[in-house]
C-alpha atoms as a PDB file:
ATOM      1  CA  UNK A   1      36.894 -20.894  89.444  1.00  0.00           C
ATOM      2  CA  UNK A   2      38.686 -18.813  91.840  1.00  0.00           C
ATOM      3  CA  UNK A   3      39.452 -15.090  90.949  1.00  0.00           C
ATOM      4  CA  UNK A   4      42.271 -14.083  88.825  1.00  0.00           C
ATOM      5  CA  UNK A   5      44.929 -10.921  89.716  1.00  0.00           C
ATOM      6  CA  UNK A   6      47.699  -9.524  87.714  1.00  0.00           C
ATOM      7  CA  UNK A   7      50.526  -7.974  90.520  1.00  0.00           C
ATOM      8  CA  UNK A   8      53.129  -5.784  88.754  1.00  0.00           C
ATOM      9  CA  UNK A   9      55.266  -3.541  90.502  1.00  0.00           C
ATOM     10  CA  UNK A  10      58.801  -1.785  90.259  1.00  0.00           C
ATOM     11  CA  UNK A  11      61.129  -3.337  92.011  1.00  0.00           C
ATOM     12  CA  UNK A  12      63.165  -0.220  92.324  1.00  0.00           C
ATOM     13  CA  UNK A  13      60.536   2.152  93.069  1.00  0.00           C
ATOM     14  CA  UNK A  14      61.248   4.388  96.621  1.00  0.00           C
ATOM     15  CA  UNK A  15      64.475   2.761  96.784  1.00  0.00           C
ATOM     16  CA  UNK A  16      63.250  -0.878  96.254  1.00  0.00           C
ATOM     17  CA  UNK A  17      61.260  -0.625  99.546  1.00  0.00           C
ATOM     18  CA  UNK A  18      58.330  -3.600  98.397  1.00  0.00           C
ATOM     19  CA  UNK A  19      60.807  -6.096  98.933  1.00  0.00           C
ATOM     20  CA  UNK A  20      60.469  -6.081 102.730  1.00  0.00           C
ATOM     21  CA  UNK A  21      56.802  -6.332 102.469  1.00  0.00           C
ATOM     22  CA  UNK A  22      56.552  -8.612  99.202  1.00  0.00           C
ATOM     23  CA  UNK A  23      55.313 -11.785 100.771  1.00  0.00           C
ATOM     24  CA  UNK A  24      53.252 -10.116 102.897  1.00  0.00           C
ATOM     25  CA  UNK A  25      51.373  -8.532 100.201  1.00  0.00           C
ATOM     26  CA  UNK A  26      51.423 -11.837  98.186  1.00  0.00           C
ATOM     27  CA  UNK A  27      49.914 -13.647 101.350  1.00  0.00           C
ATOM     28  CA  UNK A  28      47.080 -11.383 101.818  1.00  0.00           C
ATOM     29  CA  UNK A  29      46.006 -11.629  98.426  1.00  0.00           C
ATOM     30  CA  UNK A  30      46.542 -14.873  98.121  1.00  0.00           C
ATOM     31  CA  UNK A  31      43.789 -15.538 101.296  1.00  0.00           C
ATOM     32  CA  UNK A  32      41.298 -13.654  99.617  1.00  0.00           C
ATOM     33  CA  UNK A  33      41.347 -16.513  96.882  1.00  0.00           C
ATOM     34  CA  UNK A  34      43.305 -14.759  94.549  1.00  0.00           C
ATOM     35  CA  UNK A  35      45.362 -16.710  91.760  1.00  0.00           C
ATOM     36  CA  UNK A  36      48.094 -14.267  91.201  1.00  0.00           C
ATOM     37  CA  UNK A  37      50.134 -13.552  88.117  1.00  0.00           C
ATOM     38  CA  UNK A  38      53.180 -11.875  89.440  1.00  0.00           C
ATOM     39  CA  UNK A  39      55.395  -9.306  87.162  1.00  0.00           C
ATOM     40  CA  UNK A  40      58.296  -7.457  88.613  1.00  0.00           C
ATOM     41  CA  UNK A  41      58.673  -4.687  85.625  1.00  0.00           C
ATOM     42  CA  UNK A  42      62.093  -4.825  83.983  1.00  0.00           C
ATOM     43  CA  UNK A  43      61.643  -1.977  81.860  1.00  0.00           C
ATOM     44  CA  UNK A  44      60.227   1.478  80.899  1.00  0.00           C
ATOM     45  CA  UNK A  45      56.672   0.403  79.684  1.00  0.00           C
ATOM     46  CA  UNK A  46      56.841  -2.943  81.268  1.00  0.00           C
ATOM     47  CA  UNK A  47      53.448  -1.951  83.115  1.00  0.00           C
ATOM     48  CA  UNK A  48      51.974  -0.544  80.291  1.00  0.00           C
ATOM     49  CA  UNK A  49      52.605  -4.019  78.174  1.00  0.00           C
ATOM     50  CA  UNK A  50      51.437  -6.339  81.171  1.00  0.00           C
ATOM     51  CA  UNK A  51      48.288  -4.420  81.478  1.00  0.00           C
ATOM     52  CA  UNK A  52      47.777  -4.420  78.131  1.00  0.00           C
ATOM     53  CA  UNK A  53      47.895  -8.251  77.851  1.00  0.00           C
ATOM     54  CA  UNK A  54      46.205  -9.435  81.245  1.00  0.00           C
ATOM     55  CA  UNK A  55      43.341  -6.222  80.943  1.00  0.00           C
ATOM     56  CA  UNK A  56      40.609  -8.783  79.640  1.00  0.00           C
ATOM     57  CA  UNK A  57      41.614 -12.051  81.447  1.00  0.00           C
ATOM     58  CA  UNK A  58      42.152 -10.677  85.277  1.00  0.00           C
ATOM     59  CA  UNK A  59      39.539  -9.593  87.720  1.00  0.00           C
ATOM     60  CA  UNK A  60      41.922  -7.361  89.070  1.00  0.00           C
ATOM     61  CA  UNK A  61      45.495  -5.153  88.381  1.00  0.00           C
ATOM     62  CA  UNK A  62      47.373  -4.425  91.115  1.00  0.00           C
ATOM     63  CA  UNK A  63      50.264  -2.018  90.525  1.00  0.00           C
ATOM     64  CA  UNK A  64      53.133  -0.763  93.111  1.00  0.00           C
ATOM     65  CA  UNK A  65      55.588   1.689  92.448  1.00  0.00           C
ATOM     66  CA  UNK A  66      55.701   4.810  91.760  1.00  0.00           C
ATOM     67  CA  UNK A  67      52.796   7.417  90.202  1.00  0.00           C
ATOM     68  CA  UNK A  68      54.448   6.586  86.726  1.00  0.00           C
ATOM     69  CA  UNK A  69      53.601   3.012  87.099  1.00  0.00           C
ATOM     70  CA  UNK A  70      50.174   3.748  88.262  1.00  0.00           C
ATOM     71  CA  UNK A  71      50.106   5.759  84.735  1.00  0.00           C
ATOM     72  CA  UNK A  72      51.641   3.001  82.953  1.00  0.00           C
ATOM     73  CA  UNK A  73      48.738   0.482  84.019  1.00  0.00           C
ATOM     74  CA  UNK A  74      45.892   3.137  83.705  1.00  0.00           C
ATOM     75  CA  UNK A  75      47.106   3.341  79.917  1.00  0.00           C
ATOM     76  CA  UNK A  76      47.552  -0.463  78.963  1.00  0.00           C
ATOM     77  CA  UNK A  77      43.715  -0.646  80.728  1.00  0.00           C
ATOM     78  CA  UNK A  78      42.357   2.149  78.834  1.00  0.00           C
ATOM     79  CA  UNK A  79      43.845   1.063  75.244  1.00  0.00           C
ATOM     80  CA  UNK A  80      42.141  -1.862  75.886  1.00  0.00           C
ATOM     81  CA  UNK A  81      38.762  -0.364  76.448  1.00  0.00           C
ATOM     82  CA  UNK A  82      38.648  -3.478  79.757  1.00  0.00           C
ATOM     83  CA  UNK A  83      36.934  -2.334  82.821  1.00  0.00           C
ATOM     84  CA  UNK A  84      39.199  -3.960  84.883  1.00  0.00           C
ATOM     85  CA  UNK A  85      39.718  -2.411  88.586  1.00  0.00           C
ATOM     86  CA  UNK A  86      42.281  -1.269  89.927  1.00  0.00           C
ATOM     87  CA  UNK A  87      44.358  -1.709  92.705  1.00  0.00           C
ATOM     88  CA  UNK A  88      47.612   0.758  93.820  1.00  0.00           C
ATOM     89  CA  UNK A  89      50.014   0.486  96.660  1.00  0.00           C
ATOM     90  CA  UNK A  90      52.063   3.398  96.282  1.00  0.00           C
ATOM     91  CA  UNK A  91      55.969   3.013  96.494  1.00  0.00           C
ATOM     92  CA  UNK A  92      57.747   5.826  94.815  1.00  0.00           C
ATOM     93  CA  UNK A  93      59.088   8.861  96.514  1.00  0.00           C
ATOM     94  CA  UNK A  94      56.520  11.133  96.194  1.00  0.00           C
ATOM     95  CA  UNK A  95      53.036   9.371  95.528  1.00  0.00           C
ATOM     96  CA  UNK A  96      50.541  12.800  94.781  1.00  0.00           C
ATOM     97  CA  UNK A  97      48.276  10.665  93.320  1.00  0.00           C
ATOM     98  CA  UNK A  98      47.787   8.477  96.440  1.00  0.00           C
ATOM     99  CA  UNK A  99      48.236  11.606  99.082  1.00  0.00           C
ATOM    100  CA  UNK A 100      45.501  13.001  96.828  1.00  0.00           C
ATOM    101  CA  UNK A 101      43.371  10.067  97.419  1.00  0.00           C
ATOM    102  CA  UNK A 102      44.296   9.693 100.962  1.00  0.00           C
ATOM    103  CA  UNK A 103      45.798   5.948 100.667  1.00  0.00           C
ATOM    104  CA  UNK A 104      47.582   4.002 102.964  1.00  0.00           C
ATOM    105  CA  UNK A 105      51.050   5.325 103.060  1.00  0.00           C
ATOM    106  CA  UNK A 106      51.903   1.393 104.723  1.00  0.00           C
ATOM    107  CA  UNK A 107      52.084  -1.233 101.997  1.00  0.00           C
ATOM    108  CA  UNK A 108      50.753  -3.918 103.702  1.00  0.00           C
ATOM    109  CA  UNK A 109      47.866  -1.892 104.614  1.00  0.00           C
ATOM    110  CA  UNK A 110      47.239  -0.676 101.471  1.00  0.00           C
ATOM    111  CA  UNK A 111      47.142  -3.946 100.077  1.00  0.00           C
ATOM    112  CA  UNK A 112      44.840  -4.895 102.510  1.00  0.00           C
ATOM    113  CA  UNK A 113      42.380  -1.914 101.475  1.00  0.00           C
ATOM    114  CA  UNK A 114      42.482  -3.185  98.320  1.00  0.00           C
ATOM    115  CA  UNK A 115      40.688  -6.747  98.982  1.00  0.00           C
ATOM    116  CA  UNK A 116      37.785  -4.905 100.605  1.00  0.00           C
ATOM    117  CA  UNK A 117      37.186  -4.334  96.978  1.00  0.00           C
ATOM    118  CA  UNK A 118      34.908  -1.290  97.476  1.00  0.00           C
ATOM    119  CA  UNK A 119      34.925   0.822  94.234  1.00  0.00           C
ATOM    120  CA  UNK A 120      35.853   4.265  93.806  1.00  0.00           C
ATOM    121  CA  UNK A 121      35.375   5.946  90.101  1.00  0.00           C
ATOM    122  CA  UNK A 122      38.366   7.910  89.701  1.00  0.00           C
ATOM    123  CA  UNK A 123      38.403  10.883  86.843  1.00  0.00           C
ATOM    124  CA  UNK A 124      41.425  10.530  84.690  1.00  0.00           C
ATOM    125  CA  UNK A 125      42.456  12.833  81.407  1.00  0.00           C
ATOM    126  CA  UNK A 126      43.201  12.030  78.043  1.00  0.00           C
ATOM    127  CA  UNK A 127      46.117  14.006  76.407  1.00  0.00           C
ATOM    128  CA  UNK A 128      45.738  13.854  72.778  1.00  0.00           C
ATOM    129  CA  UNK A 129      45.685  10.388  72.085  1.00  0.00           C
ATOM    130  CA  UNK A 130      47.277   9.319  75.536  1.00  0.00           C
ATOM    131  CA  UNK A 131      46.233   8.778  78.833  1.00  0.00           C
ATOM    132  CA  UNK A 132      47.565  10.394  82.353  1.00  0.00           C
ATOM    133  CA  UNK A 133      45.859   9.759  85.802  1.00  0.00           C
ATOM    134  CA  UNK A 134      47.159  13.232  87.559  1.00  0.00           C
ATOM    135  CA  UNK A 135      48.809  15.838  85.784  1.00  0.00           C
ATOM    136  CA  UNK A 136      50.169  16.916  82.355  1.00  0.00           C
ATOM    137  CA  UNK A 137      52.378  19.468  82.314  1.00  0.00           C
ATOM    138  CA  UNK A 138      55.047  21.880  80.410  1.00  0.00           C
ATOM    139  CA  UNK A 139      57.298  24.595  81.214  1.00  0.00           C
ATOM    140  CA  UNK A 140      59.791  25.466  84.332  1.00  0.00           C
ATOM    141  CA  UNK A 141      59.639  22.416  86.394  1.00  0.00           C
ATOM    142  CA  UNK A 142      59.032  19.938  83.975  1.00  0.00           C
ATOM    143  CA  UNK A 143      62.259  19.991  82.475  1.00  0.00           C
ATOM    144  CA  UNK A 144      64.097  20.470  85.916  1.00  0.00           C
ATOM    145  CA  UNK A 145      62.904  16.849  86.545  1.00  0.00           C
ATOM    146  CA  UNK A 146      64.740  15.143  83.756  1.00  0.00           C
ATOM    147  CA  UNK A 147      67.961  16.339  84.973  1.00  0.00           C
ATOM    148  CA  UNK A 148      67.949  16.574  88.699  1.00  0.00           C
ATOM    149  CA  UNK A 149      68.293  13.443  90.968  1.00  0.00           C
ATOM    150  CA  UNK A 150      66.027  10.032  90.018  1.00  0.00           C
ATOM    151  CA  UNK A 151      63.945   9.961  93.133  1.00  0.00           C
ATOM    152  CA  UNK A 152      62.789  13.240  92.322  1.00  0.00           C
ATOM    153  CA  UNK A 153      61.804  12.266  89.162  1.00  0.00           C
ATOM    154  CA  UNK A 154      58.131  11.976  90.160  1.00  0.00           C
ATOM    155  CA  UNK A 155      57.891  15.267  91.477  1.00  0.00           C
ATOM    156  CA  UNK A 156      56.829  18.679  89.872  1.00  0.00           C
ATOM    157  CA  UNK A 157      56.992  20.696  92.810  1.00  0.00           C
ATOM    158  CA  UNK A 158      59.530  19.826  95.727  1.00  0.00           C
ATOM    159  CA  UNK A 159      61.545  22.669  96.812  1.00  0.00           C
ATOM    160  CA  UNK A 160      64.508  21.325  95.504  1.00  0.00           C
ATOM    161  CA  UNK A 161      63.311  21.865  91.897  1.00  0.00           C
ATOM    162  CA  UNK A 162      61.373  25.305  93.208  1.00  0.00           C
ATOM    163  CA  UNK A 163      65.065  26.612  93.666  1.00  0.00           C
ATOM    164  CA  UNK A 164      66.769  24.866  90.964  1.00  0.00           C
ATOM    165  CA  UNK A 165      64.251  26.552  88.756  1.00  0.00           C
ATOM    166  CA  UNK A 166      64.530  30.104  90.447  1.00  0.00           C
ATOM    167  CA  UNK A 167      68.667  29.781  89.560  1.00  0.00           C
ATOM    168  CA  UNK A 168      67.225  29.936  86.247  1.00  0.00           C
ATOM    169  CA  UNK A 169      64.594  32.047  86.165  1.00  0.00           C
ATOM    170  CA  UNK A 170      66.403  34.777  84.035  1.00  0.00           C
ATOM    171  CA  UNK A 171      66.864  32.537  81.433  1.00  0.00           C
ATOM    172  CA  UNK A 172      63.235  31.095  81.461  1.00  0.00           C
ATOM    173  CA  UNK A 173      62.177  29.761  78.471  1.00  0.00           C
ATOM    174  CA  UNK A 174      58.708  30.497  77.591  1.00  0.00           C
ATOM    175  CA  UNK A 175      56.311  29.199  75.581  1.00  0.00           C
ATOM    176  CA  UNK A 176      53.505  31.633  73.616  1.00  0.00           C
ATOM    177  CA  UNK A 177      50.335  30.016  73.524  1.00  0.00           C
ATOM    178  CA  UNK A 178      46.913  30.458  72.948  1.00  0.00           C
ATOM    179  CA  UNK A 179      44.622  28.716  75.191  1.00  0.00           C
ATOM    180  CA  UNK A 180      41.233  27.633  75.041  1.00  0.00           C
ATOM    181  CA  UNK A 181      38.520  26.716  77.016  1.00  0.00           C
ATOM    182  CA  UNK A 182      34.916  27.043  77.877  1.00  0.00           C
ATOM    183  CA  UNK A 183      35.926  28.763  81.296  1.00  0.00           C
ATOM    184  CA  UNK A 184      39.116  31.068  80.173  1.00  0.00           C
ATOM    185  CA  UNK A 185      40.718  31.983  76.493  1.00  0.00           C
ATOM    186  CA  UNK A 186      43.815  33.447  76.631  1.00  0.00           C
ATOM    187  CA  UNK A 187      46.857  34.215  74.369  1.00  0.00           C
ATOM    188  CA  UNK A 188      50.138  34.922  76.266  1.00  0.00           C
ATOM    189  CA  UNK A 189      54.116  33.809  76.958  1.00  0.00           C
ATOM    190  CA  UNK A 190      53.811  30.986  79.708  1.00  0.00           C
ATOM    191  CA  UNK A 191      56.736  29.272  81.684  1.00  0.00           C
ATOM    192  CA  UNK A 192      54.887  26.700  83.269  1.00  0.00           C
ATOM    193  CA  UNK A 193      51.291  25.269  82.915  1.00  0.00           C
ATOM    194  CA  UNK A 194      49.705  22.382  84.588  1.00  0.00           C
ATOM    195  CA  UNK A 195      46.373  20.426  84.215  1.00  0.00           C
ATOM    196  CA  UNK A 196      46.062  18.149  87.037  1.00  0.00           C
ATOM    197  CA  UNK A 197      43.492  15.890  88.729  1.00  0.00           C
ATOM    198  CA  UNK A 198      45.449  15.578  91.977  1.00  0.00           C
ATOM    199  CA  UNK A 199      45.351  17.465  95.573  1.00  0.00           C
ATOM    200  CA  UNK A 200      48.977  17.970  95.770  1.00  0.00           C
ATOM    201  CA  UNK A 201      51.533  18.454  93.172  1.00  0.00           C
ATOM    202  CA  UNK A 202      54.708  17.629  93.954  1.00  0.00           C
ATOM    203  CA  UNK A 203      54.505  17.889  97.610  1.00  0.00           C
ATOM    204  CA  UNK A 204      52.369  21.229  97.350  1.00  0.00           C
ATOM    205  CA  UNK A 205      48.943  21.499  99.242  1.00  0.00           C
ATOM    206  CA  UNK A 206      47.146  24.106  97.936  1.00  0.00           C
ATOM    207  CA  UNK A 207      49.003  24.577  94.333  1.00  0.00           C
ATOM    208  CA  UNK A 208      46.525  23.029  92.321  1.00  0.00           C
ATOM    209  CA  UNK A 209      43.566  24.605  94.269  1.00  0.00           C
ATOM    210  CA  UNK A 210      41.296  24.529  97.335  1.00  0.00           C
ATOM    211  CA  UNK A 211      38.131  21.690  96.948  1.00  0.00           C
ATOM    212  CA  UNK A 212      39.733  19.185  94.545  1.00  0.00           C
ATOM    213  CA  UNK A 213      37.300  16.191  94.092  1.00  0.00           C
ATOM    214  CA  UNK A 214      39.097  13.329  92.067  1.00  0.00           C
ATOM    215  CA  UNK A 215      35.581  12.453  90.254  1.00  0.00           C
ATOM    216  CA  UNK A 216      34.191  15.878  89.522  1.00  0.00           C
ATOM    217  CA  UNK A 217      34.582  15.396  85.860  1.00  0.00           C
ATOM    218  CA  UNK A 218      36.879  18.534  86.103  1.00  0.00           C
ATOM    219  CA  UNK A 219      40.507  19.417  85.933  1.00  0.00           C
ATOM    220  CA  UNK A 220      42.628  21.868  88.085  1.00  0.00           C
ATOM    221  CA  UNK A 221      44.810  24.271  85.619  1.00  0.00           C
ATOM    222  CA  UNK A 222      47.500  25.978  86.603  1.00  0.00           C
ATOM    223  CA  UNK A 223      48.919  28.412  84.149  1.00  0.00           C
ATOM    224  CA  UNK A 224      51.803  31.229  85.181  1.00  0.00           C
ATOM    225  CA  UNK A 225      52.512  33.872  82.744  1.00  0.00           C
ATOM    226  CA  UNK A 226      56.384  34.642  82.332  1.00  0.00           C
ATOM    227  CA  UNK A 227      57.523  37.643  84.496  1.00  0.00           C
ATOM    228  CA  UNK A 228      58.935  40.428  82.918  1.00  0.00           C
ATOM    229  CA  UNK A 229      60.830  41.772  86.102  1.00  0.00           C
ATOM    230  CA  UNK A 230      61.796  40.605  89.017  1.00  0.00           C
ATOM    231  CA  UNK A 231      58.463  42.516  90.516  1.00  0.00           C
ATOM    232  CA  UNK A 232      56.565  40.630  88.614  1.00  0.00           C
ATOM    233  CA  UNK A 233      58.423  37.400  89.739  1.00  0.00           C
ATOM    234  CA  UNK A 234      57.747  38.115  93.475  1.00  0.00           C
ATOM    235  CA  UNK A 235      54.061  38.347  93.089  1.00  0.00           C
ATOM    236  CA  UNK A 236      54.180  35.324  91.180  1.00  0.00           C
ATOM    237  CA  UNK A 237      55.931  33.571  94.030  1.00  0.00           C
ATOM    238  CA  UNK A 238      54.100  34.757  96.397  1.00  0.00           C
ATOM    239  CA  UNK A 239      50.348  33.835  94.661  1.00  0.00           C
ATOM    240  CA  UNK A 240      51.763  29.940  94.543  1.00  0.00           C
ATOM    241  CA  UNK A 241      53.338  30.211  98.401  1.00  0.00           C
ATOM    242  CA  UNK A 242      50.536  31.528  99.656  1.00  0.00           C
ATOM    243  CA  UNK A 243      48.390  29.953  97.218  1.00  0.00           C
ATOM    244  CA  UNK A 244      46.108  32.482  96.705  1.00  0.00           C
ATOM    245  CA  UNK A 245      45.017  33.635  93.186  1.00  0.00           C
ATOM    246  CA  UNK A 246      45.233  37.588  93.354  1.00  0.00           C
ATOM    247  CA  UNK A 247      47.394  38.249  90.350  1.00  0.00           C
ATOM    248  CA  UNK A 248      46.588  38.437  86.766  1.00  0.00           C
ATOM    249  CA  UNK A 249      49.945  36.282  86.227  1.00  0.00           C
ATOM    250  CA  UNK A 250      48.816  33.257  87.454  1.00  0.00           C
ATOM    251  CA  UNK A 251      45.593  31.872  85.913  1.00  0.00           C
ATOM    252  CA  UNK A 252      43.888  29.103  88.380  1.00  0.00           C
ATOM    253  CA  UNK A 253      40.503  27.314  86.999  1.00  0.00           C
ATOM    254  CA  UNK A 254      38.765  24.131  86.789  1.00  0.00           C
ATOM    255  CA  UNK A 255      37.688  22.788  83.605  1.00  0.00           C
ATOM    256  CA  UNK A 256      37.031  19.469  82.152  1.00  0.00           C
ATOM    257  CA  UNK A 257      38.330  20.367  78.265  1.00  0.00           C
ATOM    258  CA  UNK A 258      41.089  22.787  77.667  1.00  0.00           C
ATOM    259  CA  UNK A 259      42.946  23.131  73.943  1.00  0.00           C
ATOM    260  CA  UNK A 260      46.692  24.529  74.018  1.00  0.00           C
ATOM    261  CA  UNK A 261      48.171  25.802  70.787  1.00  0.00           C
ATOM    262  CA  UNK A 262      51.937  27.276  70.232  1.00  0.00           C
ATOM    263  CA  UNK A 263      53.762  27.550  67.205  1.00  0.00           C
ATOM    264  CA  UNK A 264      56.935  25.792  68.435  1.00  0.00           C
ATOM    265  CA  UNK A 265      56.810  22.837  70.250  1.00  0.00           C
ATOM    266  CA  UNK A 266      56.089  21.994  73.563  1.00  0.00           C
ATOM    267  CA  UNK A 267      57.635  19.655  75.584  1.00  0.00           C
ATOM    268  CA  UNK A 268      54.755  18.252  77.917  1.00  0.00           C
ATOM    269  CA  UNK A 269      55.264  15.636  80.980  1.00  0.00           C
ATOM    270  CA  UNK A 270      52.371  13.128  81.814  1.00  0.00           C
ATOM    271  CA  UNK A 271      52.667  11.745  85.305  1.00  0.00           C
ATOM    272  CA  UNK A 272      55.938  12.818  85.536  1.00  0.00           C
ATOM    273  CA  UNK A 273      57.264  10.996  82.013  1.00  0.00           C
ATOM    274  CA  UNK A 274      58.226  12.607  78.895  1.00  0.00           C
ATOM    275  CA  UNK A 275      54.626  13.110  77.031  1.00  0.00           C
ATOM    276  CA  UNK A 276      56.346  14.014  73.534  1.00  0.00           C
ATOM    277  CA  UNK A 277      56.659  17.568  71.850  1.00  0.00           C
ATOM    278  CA  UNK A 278      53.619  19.165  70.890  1.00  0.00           C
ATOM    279  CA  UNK A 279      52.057  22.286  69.172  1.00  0.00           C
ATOM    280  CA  UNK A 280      48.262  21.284  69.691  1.00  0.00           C
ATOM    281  CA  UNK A 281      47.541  19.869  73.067  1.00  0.00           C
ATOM    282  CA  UNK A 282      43.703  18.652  73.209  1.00  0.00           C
ATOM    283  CA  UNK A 283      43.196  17.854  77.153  1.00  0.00           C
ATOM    284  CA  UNK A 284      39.262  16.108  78.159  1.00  0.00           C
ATOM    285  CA  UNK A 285      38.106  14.794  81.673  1.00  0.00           C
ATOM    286  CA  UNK A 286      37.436  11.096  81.248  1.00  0.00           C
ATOM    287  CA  UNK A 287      34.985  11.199  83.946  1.00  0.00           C
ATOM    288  CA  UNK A 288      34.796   8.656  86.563  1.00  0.00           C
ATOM    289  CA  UNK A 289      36.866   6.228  83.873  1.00  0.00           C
ATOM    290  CA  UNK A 290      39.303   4.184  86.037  1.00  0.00           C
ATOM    291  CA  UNK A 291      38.029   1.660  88.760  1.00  0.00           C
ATOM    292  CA  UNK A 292      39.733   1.555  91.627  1.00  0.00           C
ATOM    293  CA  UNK A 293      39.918  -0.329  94.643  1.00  0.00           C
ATOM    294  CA  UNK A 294      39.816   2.167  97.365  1.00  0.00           C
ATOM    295  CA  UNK A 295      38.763   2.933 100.683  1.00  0.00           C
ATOM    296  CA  UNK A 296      40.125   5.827 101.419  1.00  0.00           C
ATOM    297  CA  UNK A 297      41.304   6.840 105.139  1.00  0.00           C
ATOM    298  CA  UNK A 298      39.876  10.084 104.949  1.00  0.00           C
ATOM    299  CA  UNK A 299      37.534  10.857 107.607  1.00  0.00           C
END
């Protein structure tokens, strides 16, 4: 029996950009002796369903598109309790989950990566009773990205949304919450917090931390406390520019459990999709839980 693949990706992802290199993806899988179930995804959840259903019967998932794909097929695999690797050529517009892993930004290379079939153990989170591979996240930017432009949907940082958000920043909306962990506990009014596995969110180096490992078992968390004058906004600018944690209004740590309570509730984004409203956010470190094919260009 030869092996079995399940290939889903979004044909509209980075401005449809797989079709150029779609048969020669399909060709180099198909000489590694791959049989290969192919699933262009027609919908919102489309990955997440496909997963779901091939998870136990593949030897491999490959998924191409964007990180909310990727987050789409991580899910379907984890609901399904399969062990089933992994394989990701990124195609969306920003990709922090594959800069963070230092992919192959070419497709057909990527895809080529991906039939060395060496395995890396990648930490991902669980978000209640969800899944995300790279970030969850509430506040400022996370609601910029449901009304700004579609390919920057993906994106919690680019600058676009950094100045989009400072237009607003007098009429922030903040959230008080009390947070817990075994690192920090804190009770204060936040505009934007983020708990990411991921070198680079949205385009930003250093914002989620010097010495990220992917499979550390621990999180990056980013949480800014609302400025109460334009003072206080500077230094708060400044910290994330410069990316340097020397004010009390930015709290930076690494943790692999954090609890979030508010009274009112939160809207939260997971991978850059809409991760419901919620007053009691329980975030773990699934430690080394996703398999994936990767051999990663980093020197």
């Amino acid at each position: 029996m030869g092996k079995k693949m399940l290939f889903v990706f979004n044909p509209k992802a980075g401005k449809g950009k797989i079709k150029t290199h779609l048969l020669d993806i399909i060709d180099i899988f198909s000489s590694h002796e791959y049989e290969i179930i192919v699933h262009a995804t027609q919908a919102s959840k489309d990955a997440y369903q496909k997963a779901k259903e091939y998870a136990d019967t593949v030897d491999l998932i490959v998924c191409s598109g964007g990180d909310g794909t990727l987050d789409e097929v991580v899910t379907g695999i984890m609901e399904q309790k399969s062990q089933v690797p992994i394989g990701y050529i990124p195609a969306g517009s920003t990709n922090d989950f594959a800069n963070s892993l230092f992919m192959p930004k070419n497709m057909v290379k990527a895809a080529e990566m991906i039939m060395e079939e060496e395995l890396y153990h990648c930490d991902i989170g669980r978000f209640n009773n969800q899944t995300f591979a790279y970030v969850a996240a509430f506040g400022l930017f996370t609601d910029v990205s449901y009304e700004t432009d579609q390919d920057l949907k993906n994106v919690l940082g680019h600058v676009a949304y950094l100045l989009e958000g400072v237009k607003r920043l007098f009429d922030i909306k903040s959230y008080h919450m009390k947070v817990t962990s075994d690192e920090l506990e804190v009770e204060d009014d936040f505009i934007v917090g983020m708990i990411t596995n991921s070198r680079s969110v949205g385009g930003f180096k250093n914002l989620t931390g010097k010495n990220v490992d992917m499979n550390d078992g621990l999180f990056e968390v980013t949480l800014i406390v609302c400025p109460k004058n334009p003072l206080e906004l500077q230094e708060i600018m400044t910290a994330l520019l410069m990316a340097e944690d020397n004010t009390d209004l930015v709290h930076s740590f690494k943790t692999s459990k954090i609890t979030i309570e508010s009274e009112e509730a939160v809207p939260w984004t997971l991978d850059g999709e809409f991760g419901g409203d919620q007053t009691l956010v329980e975030i773990e470190n699934r430690h080394k839980a996703m398999n994936l094919y990767l051999k990663s260009t980093r020197k």
